[in-house]
C-alpha atoms as a PDB file:
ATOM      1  CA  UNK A   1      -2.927 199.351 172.787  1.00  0.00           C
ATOM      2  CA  UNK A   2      -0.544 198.565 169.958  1.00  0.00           C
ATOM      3  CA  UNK A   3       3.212 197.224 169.852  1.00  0.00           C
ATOM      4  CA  UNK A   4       5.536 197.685 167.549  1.00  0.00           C
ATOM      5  CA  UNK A   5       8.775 194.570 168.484  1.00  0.00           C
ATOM      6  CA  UNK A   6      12.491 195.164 166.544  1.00  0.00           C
ATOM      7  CA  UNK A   7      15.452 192.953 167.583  1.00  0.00           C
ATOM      8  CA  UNK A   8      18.827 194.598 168.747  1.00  0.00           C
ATOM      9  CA  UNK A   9      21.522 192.101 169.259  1.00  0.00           C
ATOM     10  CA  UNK A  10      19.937 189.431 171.733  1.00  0.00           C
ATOM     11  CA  UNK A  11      17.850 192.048 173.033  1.00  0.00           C
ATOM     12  CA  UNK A  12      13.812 192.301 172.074  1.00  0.00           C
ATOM     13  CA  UNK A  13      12.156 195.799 172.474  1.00  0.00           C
ATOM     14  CA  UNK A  14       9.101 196.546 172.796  1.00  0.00           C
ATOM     15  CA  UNK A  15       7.208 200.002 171.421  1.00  0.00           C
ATOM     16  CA  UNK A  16       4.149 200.190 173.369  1.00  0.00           C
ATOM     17  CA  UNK A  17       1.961 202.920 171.537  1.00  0.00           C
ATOM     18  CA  UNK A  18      -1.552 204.642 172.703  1.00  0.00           C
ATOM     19  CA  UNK A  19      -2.186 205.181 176.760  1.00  0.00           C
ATOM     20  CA  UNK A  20      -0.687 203.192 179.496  1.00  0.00           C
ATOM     21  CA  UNK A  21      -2.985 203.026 181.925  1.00  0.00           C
ATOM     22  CA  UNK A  22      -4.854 201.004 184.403  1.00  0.00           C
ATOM     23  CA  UNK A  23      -6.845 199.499 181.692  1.00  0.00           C
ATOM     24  CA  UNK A  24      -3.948 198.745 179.304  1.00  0.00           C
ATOM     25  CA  UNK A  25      -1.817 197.765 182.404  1.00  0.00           C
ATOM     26  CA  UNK A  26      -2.785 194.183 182.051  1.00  0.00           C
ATOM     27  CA  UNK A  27      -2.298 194.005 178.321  1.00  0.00           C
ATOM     28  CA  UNK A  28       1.474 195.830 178.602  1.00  0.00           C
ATOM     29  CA  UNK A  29       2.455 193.170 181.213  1.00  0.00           C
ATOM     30  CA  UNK A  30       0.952 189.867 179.400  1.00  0.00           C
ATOM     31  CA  UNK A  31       3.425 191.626 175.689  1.00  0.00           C
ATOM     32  CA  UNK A  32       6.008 191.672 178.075  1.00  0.00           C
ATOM     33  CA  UNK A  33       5.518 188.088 179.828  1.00  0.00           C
ATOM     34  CA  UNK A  34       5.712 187.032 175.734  1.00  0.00           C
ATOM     35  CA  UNK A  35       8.938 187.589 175.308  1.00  0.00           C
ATOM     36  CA  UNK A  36      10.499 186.157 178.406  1.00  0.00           C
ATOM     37  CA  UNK A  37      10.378 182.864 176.318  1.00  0.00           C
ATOM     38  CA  UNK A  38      12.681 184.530 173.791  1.00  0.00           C
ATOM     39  CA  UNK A  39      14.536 186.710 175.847  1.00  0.00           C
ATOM     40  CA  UNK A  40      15.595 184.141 178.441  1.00  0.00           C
ATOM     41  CA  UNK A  41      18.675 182.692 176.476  1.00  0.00           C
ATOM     42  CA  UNK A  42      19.846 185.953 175.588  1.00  0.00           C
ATOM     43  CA  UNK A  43      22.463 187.789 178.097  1.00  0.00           C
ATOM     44  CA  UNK A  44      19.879 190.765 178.387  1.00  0.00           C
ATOM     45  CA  UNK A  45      15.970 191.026 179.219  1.00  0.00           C
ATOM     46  CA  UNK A  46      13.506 192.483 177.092  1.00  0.00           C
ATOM     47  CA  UNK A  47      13.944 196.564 176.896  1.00  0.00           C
ATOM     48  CA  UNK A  48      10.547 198.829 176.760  1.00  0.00           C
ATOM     49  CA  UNK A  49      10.687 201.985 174.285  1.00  0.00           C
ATOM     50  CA  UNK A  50       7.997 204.629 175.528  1.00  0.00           C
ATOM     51  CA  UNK A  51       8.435 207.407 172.989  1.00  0.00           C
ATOM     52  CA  UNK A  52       5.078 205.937 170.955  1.00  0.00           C
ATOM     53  CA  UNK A  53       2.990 206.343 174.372  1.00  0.00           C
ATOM     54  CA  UNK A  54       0.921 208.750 174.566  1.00  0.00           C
ATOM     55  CA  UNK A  55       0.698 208.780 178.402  1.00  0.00           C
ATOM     56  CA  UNK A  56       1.983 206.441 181.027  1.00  0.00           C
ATOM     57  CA  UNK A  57      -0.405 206.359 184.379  1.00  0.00           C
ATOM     58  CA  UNK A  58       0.739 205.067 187.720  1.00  0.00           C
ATOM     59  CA  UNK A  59      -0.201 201.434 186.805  1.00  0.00           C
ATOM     60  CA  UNK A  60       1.598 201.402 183.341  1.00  0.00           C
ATOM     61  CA  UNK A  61       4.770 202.411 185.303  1.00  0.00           C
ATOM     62  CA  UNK A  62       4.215 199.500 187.920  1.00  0.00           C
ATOM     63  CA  UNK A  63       4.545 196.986 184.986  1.00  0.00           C
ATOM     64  CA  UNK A  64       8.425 197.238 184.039  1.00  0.00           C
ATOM     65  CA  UNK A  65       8.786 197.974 187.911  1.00  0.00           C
ATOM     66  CA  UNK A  66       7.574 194.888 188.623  1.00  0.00           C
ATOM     67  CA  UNK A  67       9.076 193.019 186.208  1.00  0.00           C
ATOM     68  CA  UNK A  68      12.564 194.702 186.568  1.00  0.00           C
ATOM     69  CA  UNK A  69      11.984 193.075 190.510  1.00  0.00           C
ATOM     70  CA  UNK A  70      11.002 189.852 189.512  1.00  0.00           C
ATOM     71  CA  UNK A  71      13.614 189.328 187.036  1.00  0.00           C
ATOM     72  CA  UNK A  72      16.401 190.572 189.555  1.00  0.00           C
END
Protein backbone atom coordinates (compact mmCIF):
# COMPACT_ATOMS: atom_id res chain seq x y z
CA UNK A 1 0.00 0.00 0.00
CA UNK A 2 1.27 3.51 -0.63
CA UNK A 3 0.52 7.03 1.09
CA UNK A 4 0.70 10.07 -0.19
CA UNK A 5 0.62 12.89 3.43
CA UNK A 6 -0.13 16.96 2.55
CA UNK A 7 -0.72 19.37 5.48
CA UNK A 8 -3.98 21.56 5.61
CA UNK A 9 -3.93 24.02 8.38
CA UNK A 10 -3.15 21.85 11.61
CA UNK A 11 -4.71 19.06 9.97
CA UNK A 12 -2.48 15.94 8.38
CA UNK A 13 -4.20 13.83 5.60
CA UNK A 14 -3.53 10.90 4.60
CA UNK A 15 -3.98 9.41 0.73
CA UNK A 16 -4.01 5.81 1.15
CA UNK A 17 -3.58 4.37 -2.50
CA UNK A 18 -3.87 0.52 -3.83
CA UNK A 19 -6.54 -1.99 -1.90
CA UNK A 20 -7.71 -1.68 1.59
CA UNK A 21 -8.16 -4.80 2.73
CA UNK A 22 -7.66 -7.31 5.41
CA UNK A 23 -4.10 -7.58 4.51
CA UNK A 24 -3.36 -3.84 4.22
CA UNK A 25 -5.68 -3.28 7.30
CA UNK A 26 -2.78 -3.47 9.63
CA UNK A 27 -0.49 -1.29 7.60
CA UNK A 28 -3.47 1.63 7.13
CA UNK A 29 -3.91 1.64 10.96
CA UNK A 30 -0.01 1.62 12.09
CA UNK A 31 0.19 5.27 8.98
CA UNK A 32 -2.51 6.41 10.92
CA UNK A 33 -1.18 5.66 14.64
CA UNK A 34 2.03 7.87 13.00
CA UNK A 35 0.54 10.82 12.97
CA UNK A 36 -1.24 10.94 16.27
CA UNK A 37 2.22 12.25 17.50
CA UNK A 38 1.79 15.22 15.15
CA UNK A 39 -1.72 15.59 15.11
CA UNK A 40 -2.24 15.66 18.87
CA UNK A 41 -1.42 19.46 19.41
CA UNK A 42 -3.41 20.46 16.61
CA UNK A 43 -7.32 21.33 17.26
CA UNK A 44 -8.24 18.53 14.63
CA UNK A 45 -7.22 14.69 14.14
CA UNK A 46 -5.68 13.32 11.23
CA UNK A 47 -8.31 13.24 8.07
CA UNK A 48 -8.15 10.02 5.56
CA UNK A 49 -8.60 10.86 1.66
CA UNK A 50 -9.87 7.56 -0.16
CA UNK A 51 -10.17 8.75 -3.75
CA UNK A 52 -6.47 6.96 -4.54
CA UNK A 53 -8.00 3.49 -3.20
CA UNK A 54 -8.73 1.26 -5.34
CA UNK A 55 -11.12 -0.72 -3.08
CA UNK A 56 -11.90 -0.50 0.57
CA UNK A 57 -12.96 -4.13 2.19
CA UNK A 58 -14.80 -4.51 5.45
CA UNK A 59 -11.52 -4.41 7.49
CA UNK A 60 -10.06 -1.22 5.77
CA UNK A 61 -13.35 0.50 6.83
CA UNK A 62 -12.97 -0.80 10.55
CA UNK A 63 -9.65 1.20 10.76
CA UNK A 64 -10.90 5.00 10.78
CA UNK A 65 -14.01 3.41 12.64
CA UNK A 66 -12.00 2.44 15.19
CA UNK A 67 -9.94 5.14 15.46
CA UNK A 68 -12.76 7.79 15.10
CA UNK A 69 -14.02 5.67 18.63
CA UNK A 70 -10.93 5.72 20.30
CA UNK A 71 -10.15 9.23 19.72
CA UNK A 72 -13.78 10.32 20.87
Amino acid sequence: MHFSSRQFADAVVRAPADRIDHAAAEELERALASLAPQSAAATSGPAIDFPGADEIGNAGLRVPVIGAYDAG
